[in-house]
ModelCIF file with pLDDT and N, C-alpha, C, O atoms, coordinates in Angstrom:
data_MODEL
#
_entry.id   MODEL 
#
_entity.id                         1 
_entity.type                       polymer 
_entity.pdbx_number_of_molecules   1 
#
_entity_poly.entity_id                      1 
_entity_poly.type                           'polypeptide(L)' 
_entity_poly.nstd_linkage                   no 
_entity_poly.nstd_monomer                   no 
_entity_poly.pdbx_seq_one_letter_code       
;(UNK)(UNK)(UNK)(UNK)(UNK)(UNK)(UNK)(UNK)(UNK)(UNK)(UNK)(UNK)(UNK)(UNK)(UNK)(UNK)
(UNK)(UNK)(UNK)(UNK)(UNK)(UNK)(UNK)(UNK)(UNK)(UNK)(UNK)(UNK)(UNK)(UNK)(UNK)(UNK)
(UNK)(UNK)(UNK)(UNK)(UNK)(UNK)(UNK)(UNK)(UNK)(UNK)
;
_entity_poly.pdbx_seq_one_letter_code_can   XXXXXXXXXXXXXXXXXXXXXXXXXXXXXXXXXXXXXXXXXX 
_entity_poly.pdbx_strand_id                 A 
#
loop_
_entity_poly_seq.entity_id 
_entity_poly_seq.num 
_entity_poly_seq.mon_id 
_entity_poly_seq.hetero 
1 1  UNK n 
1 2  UNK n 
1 3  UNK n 
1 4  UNK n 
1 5  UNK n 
1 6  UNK n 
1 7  UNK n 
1 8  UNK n 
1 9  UNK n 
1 10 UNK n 
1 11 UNK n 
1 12 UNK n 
1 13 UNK n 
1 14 UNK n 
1 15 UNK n 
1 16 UNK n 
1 17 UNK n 
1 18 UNK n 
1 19 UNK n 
1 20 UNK n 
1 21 UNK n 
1 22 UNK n 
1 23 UNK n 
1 24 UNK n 
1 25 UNK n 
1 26 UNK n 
1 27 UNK n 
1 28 UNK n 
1 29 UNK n 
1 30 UNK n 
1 31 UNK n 
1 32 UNK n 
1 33 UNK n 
1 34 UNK n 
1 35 UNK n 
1 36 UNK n 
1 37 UNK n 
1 38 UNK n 
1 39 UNK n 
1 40 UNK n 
1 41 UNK n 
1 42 UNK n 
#
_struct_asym.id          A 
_struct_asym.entity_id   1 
#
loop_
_ma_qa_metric.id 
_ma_qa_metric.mode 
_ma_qa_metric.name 
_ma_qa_metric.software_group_id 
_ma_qa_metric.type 
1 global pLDDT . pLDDT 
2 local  pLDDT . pLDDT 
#
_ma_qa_metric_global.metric_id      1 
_ma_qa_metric_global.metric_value   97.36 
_ma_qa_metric_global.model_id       1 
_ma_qa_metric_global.ordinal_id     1 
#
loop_
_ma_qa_metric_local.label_asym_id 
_ma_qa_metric_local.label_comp_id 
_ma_qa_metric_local.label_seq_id 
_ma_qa_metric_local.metric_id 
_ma_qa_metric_local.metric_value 
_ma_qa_metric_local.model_id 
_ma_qa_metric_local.ordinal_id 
A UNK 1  2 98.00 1 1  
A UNK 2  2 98.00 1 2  
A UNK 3  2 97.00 1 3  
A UNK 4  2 97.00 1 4  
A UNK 5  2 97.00 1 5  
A UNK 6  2 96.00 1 6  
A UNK 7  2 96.00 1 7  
A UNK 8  2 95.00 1 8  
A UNK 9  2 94.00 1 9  
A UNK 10 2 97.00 1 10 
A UNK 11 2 97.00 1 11 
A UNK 12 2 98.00 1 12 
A UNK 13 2 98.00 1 13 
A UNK 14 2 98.00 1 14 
A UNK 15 2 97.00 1 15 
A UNK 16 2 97.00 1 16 
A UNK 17 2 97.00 1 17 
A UNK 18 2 97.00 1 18 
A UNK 19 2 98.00 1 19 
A UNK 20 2 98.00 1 20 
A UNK 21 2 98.00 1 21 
A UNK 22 2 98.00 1 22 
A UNK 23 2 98.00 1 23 
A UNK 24 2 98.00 1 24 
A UNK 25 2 98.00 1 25 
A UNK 26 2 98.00 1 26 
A UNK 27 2 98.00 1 27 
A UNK 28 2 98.00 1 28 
A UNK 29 2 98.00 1 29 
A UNK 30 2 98.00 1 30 
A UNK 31 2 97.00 1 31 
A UNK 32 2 97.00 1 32 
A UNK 33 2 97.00 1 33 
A UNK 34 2 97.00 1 34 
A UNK 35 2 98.00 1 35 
A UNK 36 2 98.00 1 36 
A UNK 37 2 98.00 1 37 
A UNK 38 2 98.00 1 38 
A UNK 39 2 98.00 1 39 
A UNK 40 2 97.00 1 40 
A UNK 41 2 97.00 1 41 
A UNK 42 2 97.00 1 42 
#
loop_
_atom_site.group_PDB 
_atom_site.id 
_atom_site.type_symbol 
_atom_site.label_atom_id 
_atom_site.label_alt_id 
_atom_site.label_comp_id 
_atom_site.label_asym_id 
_atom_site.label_entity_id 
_atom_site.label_seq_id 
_atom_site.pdbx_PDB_ins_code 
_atom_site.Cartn_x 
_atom_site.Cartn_y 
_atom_site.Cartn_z 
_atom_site.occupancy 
_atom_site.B_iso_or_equiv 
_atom_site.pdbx_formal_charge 
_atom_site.auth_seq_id 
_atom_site.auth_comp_id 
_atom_site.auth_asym_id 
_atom_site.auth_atom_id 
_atom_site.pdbx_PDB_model_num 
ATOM 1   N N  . UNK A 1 1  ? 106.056 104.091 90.912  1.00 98.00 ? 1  UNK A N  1 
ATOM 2   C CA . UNK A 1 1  ? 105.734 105.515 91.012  1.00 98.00 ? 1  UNK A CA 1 
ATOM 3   C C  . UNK A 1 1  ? 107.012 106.344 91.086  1.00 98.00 ? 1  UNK A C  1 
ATOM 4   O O  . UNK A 1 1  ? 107.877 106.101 91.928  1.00 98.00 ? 1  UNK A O  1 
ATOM 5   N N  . UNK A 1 2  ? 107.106 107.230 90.279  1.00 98.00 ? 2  UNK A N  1 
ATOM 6   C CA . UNK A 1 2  ? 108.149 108.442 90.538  1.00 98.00 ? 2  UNK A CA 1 
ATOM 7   C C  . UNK A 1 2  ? 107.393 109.663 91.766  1.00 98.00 ? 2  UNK A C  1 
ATOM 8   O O  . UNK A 1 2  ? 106.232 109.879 92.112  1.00 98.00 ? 2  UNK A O  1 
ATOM 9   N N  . UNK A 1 3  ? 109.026 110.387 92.235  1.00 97.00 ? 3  UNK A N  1 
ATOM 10  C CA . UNK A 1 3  ? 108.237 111.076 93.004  1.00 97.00 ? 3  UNK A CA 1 
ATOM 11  C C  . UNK A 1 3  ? 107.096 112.419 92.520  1.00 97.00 ? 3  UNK A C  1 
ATOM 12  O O  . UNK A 1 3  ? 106.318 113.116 93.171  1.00 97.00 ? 3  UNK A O  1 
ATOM 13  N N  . UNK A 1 4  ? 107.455 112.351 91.074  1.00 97.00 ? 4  UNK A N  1 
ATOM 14  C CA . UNK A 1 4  ? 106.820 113.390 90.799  1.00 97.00 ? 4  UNK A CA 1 
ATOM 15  C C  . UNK A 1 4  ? 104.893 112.745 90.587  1.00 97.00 ? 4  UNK A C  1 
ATOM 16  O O  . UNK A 1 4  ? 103.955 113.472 90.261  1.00 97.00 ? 4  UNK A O  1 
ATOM 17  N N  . UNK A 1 5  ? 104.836 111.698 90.801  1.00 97.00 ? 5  UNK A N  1 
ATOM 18  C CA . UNK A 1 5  ? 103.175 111.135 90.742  1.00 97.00 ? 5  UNK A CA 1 
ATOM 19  C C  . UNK A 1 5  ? 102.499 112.210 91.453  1.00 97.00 ? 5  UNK A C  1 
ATOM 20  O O  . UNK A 1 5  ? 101.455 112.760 91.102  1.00 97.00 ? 5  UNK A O  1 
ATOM 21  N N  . UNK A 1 6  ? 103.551 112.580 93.013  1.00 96.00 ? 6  UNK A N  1 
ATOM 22  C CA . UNK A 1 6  ? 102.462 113.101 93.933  1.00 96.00 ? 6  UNK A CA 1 
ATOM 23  C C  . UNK A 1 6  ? 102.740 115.021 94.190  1.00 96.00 ? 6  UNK A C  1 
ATOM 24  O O  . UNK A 1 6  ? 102.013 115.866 94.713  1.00 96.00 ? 6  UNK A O  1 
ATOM 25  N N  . UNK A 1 7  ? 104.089 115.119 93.557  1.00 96.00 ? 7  UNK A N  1 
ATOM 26  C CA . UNK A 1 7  ? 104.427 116.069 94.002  1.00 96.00 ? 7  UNK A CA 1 
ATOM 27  C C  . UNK A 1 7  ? 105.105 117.051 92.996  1.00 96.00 ? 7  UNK A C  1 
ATOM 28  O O  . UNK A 1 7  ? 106.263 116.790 92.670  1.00 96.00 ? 7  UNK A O  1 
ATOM 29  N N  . UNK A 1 8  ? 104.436 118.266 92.419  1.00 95.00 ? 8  UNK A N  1 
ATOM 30  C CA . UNK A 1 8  ? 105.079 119.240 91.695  1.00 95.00 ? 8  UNK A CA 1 
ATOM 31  C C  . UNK A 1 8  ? 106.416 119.656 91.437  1.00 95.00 ? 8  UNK A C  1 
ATOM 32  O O  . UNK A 1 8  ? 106.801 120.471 92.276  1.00 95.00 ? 8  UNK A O  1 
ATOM 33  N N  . UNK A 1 9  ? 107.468 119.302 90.337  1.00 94.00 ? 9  UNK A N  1 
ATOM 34  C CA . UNK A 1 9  ? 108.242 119.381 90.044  1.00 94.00 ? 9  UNK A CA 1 
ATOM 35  C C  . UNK A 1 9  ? 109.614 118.849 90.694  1.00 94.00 ? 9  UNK A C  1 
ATOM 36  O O  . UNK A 1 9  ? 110.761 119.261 90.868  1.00 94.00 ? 9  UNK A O  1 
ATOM 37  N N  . UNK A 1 10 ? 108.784 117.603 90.974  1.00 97.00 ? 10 UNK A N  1 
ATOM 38  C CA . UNK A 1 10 ? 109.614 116.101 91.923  1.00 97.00 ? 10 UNK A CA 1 
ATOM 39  C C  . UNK A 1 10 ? 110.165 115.578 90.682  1.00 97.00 ? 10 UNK A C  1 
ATOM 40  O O  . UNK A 1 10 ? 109.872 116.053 89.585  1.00 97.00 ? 10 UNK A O  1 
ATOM 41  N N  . UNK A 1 11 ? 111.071 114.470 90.873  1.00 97.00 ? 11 UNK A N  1 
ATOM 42  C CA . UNK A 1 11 ? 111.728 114.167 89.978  1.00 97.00 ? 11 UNK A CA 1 
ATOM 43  C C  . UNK A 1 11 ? 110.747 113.197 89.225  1.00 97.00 ? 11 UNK A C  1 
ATOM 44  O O  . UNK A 1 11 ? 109.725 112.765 89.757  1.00 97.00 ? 11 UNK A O  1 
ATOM 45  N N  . UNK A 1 12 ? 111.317 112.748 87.365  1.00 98.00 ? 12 UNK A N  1 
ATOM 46  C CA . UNK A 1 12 ? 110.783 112.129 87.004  1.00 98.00 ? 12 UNK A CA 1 
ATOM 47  C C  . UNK A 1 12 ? 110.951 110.560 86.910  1.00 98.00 ? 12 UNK A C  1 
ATOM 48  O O  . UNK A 1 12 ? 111.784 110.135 87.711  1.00 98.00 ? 12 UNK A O  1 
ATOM 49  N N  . UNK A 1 13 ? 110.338 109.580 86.098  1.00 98.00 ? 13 UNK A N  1 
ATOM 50  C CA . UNK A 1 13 ? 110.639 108.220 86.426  1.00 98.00 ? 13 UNK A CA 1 
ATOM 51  C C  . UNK A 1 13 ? 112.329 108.164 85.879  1.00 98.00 ? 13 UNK A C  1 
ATOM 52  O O  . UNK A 1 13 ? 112.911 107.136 86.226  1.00 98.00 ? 13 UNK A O  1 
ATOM 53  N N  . UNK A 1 14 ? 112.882 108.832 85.336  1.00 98.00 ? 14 UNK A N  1 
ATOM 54  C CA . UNK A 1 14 ? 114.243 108.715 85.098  1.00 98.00 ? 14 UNK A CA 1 
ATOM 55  C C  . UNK A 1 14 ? 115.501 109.003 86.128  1.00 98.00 ? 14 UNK A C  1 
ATOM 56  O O  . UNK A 1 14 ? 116.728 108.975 86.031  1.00 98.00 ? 14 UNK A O  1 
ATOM 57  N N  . UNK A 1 15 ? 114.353 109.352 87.372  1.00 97.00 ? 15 UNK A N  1 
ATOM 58  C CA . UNK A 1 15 ? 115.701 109.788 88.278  1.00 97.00 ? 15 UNK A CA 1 
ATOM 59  C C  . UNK A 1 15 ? 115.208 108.717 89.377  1.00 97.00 ? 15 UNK A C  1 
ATOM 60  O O  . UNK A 1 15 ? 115.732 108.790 90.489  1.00 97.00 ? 15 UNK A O  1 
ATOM 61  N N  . UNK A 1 16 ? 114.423 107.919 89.185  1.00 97.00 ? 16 UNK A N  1 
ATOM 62  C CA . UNK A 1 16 ? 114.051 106.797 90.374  1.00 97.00 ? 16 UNK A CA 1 
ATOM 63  C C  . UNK A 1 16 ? 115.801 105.796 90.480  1.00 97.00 ? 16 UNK A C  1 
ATOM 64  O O  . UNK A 1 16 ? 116.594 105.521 89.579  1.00 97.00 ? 16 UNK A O  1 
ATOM 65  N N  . UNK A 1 17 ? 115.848 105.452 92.158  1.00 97.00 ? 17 UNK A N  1 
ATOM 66  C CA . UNK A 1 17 ? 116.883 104.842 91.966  1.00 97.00 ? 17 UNK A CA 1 
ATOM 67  C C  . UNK A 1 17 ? 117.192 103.419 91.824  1.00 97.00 ? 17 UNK A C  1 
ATOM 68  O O  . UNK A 1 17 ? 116.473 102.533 92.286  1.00 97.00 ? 17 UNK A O  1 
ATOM 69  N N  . UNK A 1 18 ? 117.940 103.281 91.378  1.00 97.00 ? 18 UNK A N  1 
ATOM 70  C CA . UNK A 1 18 ? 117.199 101.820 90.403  1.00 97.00 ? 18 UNK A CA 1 
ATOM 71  C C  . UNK A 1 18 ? 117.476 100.778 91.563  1.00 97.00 ? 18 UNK A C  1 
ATOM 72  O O  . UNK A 1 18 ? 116.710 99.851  91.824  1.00 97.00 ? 18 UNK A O  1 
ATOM 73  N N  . UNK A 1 19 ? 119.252 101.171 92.559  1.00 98.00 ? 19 UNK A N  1 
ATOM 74  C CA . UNK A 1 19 ? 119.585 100.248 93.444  1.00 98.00 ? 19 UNK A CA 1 
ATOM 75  C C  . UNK A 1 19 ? 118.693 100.136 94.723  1.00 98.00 ? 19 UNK A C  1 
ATOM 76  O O  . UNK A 1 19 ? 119.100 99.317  95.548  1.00 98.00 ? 19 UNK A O  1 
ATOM 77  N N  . UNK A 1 20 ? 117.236 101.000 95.120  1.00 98.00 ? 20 UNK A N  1 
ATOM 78  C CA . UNK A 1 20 ? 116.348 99.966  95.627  1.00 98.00 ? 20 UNK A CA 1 
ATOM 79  C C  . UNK A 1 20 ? 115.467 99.564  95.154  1.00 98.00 ? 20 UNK A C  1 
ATOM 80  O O  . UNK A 1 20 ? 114.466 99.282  95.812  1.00 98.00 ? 20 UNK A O  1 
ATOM 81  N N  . UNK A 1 21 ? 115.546 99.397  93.805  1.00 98.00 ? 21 UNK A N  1 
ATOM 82  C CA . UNK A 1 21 ? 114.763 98.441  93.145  1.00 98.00 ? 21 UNK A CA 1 
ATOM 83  C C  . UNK A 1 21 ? 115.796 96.732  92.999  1.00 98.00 ? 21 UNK A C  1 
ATOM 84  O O  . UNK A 1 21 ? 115.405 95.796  92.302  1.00 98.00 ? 21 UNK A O  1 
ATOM 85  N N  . UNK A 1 22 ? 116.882 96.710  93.690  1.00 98.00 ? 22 UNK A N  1 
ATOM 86  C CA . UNK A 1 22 ? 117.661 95.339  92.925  1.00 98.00 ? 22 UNK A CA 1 
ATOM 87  C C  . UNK A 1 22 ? 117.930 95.215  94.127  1.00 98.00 ? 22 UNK A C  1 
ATOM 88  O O  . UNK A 1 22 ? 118.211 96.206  94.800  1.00 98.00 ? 22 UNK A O  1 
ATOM 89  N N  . UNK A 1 23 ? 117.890 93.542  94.830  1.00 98.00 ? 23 UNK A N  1 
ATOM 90  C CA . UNK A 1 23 ? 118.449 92.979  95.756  1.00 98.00 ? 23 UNK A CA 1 
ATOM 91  C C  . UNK A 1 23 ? 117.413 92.094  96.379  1.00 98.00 ? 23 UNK A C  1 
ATOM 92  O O  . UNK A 1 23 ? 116.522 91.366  95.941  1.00 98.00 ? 23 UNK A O  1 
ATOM 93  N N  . UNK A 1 24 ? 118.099 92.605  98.195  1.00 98.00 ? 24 UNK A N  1 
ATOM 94  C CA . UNK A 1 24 ? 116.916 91.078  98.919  1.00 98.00 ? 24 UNK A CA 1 
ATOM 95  C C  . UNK A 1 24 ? 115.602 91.663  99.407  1.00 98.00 ? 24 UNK A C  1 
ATOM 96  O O  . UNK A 1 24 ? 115.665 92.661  100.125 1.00 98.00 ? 24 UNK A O  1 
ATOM 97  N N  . UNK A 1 25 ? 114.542 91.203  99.126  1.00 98.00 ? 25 UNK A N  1 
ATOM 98  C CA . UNK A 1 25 ? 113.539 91.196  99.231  1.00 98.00 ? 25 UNK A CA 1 
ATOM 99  C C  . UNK A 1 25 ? 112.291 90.231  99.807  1.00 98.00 ? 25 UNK A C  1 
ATOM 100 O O  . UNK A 1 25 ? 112.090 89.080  99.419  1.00 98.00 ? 25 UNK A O  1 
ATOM 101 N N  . UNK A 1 26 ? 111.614 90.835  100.662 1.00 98.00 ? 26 UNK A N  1 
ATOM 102 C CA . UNK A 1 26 ? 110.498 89.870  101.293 1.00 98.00 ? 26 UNK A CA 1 
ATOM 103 C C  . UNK A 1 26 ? 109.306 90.129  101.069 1.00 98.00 ? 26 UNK A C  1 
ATOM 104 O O  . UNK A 1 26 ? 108.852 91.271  101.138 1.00 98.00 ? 26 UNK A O  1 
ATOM 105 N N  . UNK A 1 27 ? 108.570 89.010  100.741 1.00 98.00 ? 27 UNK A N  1 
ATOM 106 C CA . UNK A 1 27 ? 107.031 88.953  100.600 1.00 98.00 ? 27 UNK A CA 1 
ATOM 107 C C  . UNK A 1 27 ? 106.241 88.533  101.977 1.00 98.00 ? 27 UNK A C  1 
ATOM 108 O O  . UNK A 1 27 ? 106.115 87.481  102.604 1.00 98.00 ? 27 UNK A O  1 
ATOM 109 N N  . UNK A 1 28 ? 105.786 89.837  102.130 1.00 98.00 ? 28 UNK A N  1 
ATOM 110 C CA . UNK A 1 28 ? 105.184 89.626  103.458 1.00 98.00 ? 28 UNK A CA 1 
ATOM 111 C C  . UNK A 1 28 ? 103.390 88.879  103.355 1.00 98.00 ? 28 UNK A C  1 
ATOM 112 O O  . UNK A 1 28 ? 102.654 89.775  102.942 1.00 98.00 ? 28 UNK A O  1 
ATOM 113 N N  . UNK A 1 29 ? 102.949 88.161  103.494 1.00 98.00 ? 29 UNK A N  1 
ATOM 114 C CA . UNK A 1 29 ? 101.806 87.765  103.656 1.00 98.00 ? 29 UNK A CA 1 
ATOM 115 C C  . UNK A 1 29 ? 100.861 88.581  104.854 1.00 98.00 ? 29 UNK A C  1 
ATOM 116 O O  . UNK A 1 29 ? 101.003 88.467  106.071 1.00 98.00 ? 29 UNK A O  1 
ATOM 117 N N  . UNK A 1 30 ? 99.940  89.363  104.191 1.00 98.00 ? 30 UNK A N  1 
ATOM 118 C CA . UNK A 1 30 ? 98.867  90.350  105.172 1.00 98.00 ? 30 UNK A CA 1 
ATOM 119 C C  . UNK A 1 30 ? 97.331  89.718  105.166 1.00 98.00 ? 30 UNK A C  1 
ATOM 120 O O  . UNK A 1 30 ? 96.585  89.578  104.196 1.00 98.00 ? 30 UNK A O  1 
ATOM 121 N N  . UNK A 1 31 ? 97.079  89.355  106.661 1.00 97.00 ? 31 UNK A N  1 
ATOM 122 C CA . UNK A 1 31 ? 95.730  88.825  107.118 1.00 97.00 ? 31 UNK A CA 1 
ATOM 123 C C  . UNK A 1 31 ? 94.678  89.659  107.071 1.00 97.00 ? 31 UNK A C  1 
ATOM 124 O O  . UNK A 1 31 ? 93.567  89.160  106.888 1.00 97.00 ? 31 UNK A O  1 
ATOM 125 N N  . UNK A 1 32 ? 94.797  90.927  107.207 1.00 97.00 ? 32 UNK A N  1 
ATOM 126 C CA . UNK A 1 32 ? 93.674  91.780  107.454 1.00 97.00 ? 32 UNK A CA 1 
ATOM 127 C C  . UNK A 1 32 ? 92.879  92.039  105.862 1.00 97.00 ? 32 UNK A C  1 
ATOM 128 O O  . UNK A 1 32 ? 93.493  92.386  104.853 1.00 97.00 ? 32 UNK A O  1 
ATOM 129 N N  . UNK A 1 33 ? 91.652  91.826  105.918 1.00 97.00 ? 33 UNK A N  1 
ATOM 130 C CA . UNK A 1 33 ? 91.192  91.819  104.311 1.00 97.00 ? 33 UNK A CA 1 
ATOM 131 C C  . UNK A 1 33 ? 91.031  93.627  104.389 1.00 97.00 ? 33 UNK A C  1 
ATOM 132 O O  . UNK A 1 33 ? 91.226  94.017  103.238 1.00 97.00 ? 33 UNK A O  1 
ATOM 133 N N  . UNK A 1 34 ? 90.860  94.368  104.953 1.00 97.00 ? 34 UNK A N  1 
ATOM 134 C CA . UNK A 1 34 ? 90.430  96.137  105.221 1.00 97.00 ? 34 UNK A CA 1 
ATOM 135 C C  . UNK A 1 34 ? 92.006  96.535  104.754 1.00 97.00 ? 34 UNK A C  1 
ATOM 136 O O  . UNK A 1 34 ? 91.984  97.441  103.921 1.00 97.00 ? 34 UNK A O  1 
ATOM 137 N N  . UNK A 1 35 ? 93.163  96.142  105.042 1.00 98.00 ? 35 UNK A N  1 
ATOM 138 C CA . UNK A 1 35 ? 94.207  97.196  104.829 1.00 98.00 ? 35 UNK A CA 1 
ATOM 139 C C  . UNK A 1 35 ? 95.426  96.519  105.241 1.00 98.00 ? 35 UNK A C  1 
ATOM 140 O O  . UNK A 1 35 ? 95.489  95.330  105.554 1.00 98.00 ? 35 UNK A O  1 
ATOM 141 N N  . UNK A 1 36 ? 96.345  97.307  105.221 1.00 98.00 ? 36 UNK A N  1 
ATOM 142 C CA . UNK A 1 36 ? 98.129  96.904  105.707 1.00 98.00 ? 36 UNK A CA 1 
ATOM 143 C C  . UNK A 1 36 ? 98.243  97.910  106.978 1.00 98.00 ? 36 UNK A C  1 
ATOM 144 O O  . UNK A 1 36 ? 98.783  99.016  106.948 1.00 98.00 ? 36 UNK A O  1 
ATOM 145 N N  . UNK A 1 37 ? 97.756  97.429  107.859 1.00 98.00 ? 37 UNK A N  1 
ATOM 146 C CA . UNK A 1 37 ? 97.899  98.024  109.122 1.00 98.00 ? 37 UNK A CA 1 
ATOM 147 C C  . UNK A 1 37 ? 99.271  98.055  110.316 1.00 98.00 ? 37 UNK A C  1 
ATOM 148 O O  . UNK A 1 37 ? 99.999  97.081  110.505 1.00 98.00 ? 37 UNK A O  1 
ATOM 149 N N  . UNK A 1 38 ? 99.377  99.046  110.851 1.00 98.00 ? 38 UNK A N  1 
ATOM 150 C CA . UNK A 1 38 ? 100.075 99.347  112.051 1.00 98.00 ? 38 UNK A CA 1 
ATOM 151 C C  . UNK A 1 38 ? 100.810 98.099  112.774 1.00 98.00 ? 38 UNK A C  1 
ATOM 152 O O  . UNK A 1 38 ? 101.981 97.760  112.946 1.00 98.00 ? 38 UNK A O  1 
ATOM 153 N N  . UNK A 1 39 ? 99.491  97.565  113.124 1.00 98.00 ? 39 UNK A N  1 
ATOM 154 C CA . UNK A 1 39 ? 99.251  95.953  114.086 1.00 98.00 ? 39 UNK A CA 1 
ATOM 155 C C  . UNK A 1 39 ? 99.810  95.320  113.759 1.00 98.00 ? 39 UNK A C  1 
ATOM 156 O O  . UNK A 1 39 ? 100.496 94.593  114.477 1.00 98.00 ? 39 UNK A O  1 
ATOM 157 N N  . UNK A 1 40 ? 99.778  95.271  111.869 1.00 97.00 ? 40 UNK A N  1 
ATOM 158 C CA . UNK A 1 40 ? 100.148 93.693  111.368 1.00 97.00 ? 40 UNK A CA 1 
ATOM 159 C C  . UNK A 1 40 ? 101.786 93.720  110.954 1.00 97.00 ? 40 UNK A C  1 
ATOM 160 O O  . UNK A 1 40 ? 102.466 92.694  110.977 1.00 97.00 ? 40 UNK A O  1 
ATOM 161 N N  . UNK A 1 41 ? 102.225 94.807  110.638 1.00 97.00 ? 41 UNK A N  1 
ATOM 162 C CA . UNK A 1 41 ? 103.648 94.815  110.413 1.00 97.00 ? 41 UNK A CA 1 
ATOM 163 C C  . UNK A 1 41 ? 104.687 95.073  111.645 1.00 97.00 ? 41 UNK A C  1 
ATOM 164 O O  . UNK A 1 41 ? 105.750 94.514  111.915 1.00 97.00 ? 41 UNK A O  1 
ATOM 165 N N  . UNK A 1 42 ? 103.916 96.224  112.347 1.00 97.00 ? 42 UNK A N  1 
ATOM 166 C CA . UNK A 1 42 ? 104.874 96.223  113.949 1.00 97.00 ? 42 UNK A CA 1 
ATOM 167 C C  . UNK A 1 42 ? 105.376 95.410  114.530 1.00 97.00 ? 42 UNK A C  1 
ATOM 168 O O  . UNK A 1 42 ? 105.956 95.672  115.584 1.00 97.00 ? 42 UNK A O  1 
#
C-alpha cells in the first residue's frame, strides 16, 4: 500500500521507501482465528 491508498494527496507508490521494505524480518505466527490482537503481540 502507498500512503496515498488511504489518504488524499499522500504520496504515490513511487515515493514508498524501499529501505523498509529490505532487510531482517520476522514471521510472527498468530493463534487467535478473530484477529491480530493487542494480547497476542504485547
Amino acid at each position: 500500500d502507498a500512503p496515498l491508498h488511504f489518504t488524499a494527496n499522500a504520496g504515490d507508490s513511487t515515493t514508498i521507501d524501499l529501505s523498509r521494505l529490505m532487510g531482517p524480518a520476522r514471521v510472527v505466527a498468530i493463534t487467535d482465528p478473530r484477529s491480530i490482537s493487542l494480547a497476542e503481540i504485547q
